[in-house]
Protein backbone atom coordinates (compact mmCIF):
# COMPACT_ATOMS: atom_id res chain seq x y z
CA UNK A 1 0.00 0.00 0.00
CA UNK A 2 2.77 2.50 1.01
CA UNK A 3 4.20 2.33 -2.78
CA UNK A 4 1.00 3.44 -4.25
CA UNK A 5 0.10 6.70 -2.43
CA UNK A 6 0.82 8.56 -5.59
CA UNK A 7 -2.24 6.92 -6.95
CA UNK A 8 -4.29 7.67 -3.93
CA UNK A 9 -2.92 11.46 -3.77
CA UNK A 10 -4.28 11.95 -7.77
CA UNK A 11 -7.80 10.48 -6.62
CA UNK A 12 -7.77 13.02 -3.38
CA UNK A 13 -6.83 16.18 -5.76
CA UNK A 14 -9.41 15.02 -8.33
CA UNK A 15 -12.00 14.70 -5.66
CA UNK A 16 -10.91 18.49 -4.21
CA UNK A 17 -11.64 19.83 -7.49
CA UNK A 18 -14.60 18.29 -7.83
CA UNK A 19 -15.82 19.48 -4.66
CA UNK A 20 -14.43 23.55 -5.35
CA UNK A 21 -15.68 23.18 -9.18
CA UNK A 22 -19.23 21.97 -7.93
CA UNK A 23 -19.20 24.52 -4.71
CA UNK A 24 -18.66 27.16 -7.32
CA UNK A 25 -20.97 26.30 -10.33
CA UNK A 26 -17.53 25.82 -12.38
CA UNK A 27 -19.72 22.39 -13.38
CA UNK A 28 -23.46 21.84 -12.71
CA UNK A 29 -23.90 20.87 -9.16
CA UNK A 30 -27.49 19.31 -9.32
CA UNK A 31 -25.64 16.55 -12.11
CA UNK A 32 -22.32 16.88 -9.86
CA UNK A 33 -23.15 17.19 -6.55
CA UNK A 34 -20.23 18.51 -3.93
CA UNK A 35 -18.14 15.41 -3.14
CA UNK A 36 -19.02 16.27 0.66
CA UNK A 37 -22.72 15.94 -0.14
CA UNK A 38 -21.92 12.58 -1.82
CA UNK A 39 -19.92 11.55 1.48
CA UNK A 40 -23.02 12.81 3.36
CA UNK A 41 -25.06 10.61 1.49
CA UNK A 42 -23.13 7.75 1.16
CA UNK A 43 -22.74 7.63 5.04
CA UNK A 44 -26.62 7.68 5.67
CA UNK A 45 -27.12 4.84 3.07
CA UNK A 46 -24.66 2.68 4.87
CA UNK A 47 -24.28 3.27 8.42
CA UNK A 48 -27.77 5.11 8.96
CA UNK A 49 -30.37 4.11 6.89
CA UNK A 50 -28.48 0.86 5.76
CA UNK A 51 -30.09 0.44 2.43
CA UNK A 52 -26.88 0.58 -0.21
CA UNK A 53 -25.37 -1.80 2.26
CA UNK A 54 -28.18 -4.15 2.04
CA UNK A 55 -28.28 -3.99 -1.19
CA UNK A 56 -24.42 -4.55 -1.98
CA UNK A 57 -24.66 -7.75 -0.39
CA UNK A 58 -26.92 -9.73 -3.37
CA UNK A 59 -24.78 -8.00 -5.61
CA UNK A 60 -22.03 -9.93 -3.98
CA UNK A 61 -23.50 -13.20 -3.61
CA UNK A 62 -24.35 -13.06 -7.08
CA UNK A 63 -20.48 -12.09 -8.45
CA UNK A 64 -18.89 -14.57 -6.30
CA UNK A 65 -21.22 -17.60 -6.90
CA UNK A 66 -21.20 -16.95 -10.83
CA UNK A 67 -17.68 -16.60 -10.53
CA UNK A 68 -16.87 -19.96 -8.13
CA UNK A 69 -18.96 -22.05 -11.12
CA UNK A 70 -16.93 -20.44 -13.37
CA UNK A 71 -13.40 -21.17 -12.04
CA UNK A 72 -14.55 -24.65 -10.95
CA UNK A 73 -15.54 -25.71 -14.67
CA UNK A 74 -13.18 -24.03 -16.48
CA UNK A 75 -9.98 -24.72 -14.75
CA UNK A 76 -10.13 -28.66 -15.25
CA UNK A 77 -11.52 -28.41 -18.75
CA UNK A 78 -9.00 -26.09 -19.94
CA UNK A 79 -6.35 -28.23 -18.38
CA UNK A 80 -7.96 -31.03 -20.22
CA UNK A 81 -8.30 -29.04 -23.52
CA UNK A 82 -4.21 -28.19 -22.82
CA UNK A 83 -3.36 -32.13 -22.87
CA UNK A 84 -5.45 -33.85 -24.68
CA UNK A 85 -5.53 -32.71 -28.27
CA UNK A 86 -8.63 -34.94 -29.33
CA UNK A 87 -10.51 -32.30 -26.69
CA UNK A 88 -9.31 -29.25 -28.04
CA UNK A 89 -10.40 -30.13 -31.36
CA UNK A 90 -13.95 -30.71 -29.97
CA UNK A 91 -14.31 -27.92 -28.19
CA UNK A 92 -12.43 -25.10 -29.38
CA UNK A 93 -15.08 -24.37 -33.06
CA UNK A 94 -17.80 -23.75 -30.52
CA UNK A 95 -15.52 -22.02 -27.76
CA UNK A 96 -14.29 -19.38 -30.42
CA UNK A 97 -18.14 -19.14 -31.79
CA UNK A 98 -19.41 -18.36 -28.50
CA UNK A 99 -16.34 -16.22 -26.80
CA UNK A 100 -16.84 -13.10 -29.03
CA UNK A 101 -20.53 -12.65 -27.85
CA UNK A 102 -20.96 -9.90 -25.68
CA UNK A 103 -22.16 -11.22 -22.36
CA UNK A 104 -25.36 -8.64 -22.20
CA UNK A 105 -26.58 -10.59 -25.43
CA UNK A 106 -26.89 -13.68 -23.16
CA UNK A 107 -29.60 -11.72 -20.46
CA UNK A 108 -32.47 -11.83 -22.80
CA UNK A 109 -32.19 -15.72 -23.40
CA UNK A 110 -31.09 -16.30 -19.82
CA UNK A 111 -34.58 -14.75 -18.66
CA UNK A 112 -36.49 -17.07 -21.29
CA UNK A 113 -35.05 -20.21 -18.92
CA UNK A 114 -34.86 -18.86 -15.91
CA UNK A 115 -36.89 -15.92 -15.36
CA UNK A 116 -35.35 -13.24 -13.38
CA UNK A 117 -34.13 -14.25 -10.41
CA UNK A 118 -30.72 -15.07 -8.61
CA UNK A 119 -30.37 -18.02 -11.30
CA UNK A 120 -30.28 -16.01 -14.56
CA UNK A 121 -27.66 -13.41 -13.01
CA UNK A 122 -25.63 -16.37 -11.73
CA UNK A 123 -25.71 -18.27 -14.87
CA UNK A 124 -24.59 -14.64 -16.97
CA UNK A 125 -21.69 -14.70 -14.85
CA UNK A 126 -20.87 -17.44 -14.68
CA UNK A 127 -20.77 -17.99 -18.93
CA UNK A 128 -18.94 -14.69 -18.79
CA UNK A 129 -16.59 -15.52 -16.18
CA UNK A 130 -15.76 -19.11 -18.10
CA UNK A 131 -14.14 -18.00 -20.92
CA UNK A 132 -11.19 -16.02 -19.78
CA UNK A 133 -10.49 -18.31 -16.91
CA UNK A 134 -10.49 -21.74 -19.77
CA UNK A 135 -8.67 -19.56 -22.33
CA UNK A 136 -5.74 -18.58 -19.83
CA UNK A 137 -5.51 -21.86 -18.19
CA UNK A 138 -5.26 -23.60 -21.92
CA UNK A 139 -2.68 -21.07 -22.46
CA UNK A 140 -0.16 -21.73 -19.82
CA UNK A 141 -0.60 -25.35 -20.49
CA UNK A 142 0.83 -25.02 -23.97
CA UNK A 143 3.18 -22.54 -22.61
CA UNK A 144 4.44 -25.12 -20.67
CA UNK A 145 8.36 -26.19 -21.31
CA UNK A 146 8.08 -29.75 -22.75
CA UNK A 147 11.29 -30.94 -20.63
CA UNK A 148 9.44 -30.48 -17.56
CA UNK A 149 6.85 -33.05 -18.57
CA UNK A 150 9.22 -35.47 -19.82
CA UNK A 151 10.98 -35.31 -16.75
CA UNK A 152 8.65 -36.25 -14.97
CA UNK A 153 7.32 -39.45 -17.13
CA UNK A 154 10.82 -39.94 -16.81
CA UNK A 155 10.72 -40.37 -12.82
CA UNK A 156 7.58 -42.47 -13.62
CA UNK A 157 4.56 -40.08 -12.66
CA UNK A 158 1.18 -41.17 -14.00
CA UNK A 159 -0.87 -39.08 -16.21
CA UNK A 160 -3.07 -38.02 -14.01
CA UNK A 161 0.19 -36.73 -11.13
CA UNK A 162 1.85 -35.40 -14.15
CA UNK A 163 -1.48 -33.01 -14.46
CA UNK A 164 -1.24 -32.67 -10.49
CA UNK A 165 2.35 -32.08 -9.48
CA UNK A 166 3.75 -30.45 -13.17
CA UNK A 167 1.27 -28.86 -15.44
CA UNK A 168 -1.29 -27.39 -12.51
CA UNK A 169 1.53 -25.80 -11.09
CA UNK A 170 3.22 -24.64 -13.79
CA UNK A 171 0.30 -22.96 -15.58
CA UNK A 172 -1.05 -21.55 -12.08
CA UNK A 173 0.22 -18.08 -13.07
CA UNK A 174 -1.84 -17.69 -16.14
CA UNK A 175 -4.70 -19.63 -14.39
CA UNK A 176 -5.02 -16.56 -11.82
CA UNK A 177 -4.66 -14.00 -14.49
CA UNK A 178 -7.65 -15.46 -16.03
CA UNK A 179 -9.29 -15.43 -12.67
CA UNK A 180 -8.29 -11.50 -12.09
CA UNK A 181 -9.54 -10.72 -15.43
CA UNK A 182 -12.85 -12.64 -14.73
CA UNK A 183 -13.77 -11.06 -11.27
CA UNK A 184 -13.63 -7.49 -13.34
CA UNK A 185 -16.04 -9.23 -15.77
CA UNK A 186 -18.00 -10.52 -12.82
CA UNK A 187 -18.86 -7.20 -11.64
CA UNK A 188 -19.56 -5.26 -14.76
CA UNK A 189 -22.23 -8.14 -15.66
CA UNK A 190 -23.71 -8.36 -12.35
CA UNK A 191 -24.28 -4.20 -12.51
CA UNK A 192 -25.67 -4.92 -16.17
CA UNK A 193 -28.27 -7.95 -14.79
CA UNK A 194 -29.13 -5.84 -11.78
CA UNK A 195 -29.82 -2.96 -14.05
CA UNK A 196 -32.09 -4.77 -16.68
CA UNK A 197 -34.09 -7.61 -14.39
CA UNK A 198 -33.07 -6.95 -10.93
CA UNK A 199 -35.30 -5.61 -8.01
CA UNK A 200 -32.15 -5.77 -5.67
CA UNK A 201 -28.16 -5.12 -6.30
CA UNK A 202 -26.39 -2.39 -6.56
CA UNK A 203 -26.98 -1.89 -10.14
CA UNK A 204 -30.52 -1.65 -9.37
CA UNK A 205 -29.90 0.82 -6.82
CA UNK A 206 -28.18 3.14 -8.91
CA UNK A 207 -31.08 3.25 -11.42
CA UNK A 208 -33.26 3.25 -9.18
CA UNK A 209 -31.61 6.63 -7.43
CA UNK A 210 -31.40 7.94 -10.97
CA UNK A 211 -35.00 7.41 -11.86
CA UNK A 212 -35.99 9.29 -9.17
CA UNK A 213 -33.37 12.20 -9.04
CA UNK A 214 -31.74 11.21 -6.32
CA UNK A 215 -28.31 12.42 -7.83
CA UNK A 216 -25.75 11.87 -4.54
CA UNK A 217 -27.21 8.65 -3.40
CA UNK A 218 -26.36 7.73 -7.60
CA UNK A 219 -22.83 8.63 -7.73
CA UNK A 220 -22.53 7.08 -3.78
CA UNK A 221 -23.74 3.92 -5.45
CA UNK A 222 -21.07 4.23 -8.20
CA UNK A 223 -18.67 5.29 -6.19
CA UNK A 224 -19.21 2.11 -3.88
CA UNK A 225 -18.76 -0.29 -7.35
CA UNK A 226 -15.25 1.82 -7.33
CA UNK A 227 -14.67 1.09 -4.27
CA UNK A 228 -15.66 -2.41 -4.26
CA UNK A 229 -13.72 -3.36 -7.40
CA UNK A 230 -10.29 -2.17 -5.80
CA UNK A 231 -10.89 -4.35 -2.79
CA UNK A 232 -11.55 -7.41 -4.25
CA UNK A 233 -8.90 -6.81 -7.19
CA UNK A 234 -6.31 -6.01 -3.53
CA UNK A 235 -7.57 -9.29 -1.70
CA UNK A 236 -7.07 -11.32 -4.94
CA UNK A 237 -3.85 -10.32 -5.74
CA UNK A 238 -2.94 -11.28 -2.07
CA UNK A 239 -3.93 -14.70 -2.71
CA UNK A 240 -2.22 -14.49 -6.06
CA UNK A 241 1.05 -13.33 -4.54
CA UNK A 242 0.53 -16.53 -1.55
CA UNK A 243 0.22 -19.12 -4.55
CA UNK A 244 2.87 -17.73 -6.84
CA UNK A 245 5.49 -17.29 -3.75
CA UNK A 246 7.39 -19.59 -5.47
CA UNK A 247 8.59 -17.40 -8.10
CA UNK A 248 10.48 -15.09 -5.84
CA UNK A 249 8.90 -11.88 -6.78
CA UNK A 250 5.89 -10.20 -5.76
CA UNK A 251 2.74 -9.56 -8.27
CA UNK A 252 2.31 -6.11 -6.87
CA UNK A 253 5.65 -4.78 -7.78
């Protein structure tokens, strides 16, 4: 943390500025509200009132259970799809056909099958979150040097402790990038879901406070997602840095 209070010092002036621009009419302070108001506001909706705080909490069921399905399918088939070229054959046509769709596109079908509850925002994330997470962890399988593998047939490991003990390992780096990159994606479609179908979520709250004017309480809502995207991108590169010790350097310098 202490080697990124630059960072932290440009938010604080940017914030200041927006405060003295707003305070002064520089900018129009009913669509920018004073910083200070938003504070105001975004205090009484957590600690007083407790309503963005009750609803950030489906929002994070949601992006962590999508995201959980996601990681626990894709990891294993993308390992698969890494060593066994009969699999990559068979999946990779439809993989590449259904990658490039935008993940919105899959909220109108979702709602056909599941209506618009907890299951069709679950299932959007979790087809959103699948695709980086198999992609990556294919990746670092083929990026995987050959002599490693032999040398291990060569001590006589099985198949399936070959997978274990040598290619897991080895691809783990580009298995958490994909896993970084999907709890970003995670967020942005749960906002999106929570925006179009929800009745709960923090993307329905910020509509919601836009619909009816209720400008601070909006921007305390997006400020929140902020807010909530740089602590769970902080706690996962912790766990990053705790699996990938073994490489002597740390992910955050």
């Amino acid at each position: 943390m202490r080697k990124r209070w630059p960072g932290f010092v440009l938010i604080a002036v940017l914030l200041v500025l927006w405060e003295i621009a707003s305070a002064n009419s520089w900018i129009d302070p009913i669509t920018f509200p004073r910083v200070s108001v938003i504070f105001a506001s975004w205090m009484k909706a957590i600690g007083g009132t407790g309503t963005l705080l009750n609803q950030l909490l489906p929002s994070l069921g949601r992006i962590f259970g999508g995201f959980a399905l996601a990681a626990i399918v894709a990891v294993p088939l993308g390992l698969v799809m890494g060593t066994v070229p009969l699999v990559y054959r068979l999946l990779e046509p439809i993989t590449e056909f259904i990658r490039p769709i935008p993940s919105s596109a899959y909220i109108p079908v979702a709602i056909l099958f599941l209506g618009i509850g907890n299951e069709m925002k679950i299932f959007v994330i979790f087809l959103a979150c699948t695709f980086p997470i198999l992609l990556n962890t294919y990746g670092g399988v083929r990026g995987i040097d050959p002599v490693l593998i032999d040398t291990g047939r060569t001590f006589g490991l099985s198949r399936l402790k070959t997978l274990w003990q040598i290619i897991l390992p080895a691809s783990m780096p580009n298995i958490l990038t994909g896993m970084r990159i999907s709890l970003g994606i995670a967020l942005i479609v749960a906002v999106v879901a929570e925006m179009i179908t929800g009745n709960s979520g923090i993307g329905y709250f910020i509509l919601d406070m836009q619909r009816i004017f209720r400008v601070p309480e909006m921007f305390a809502g997006i400020f929140t997602l902020g807010l909530l995207g740089f602590l769970i991108n902080f706690a996962f590169l912790k766990i990053e840095g705790h699996f990938l010790r073994w490489r002597g350097t740390s992910v955050e310098t």
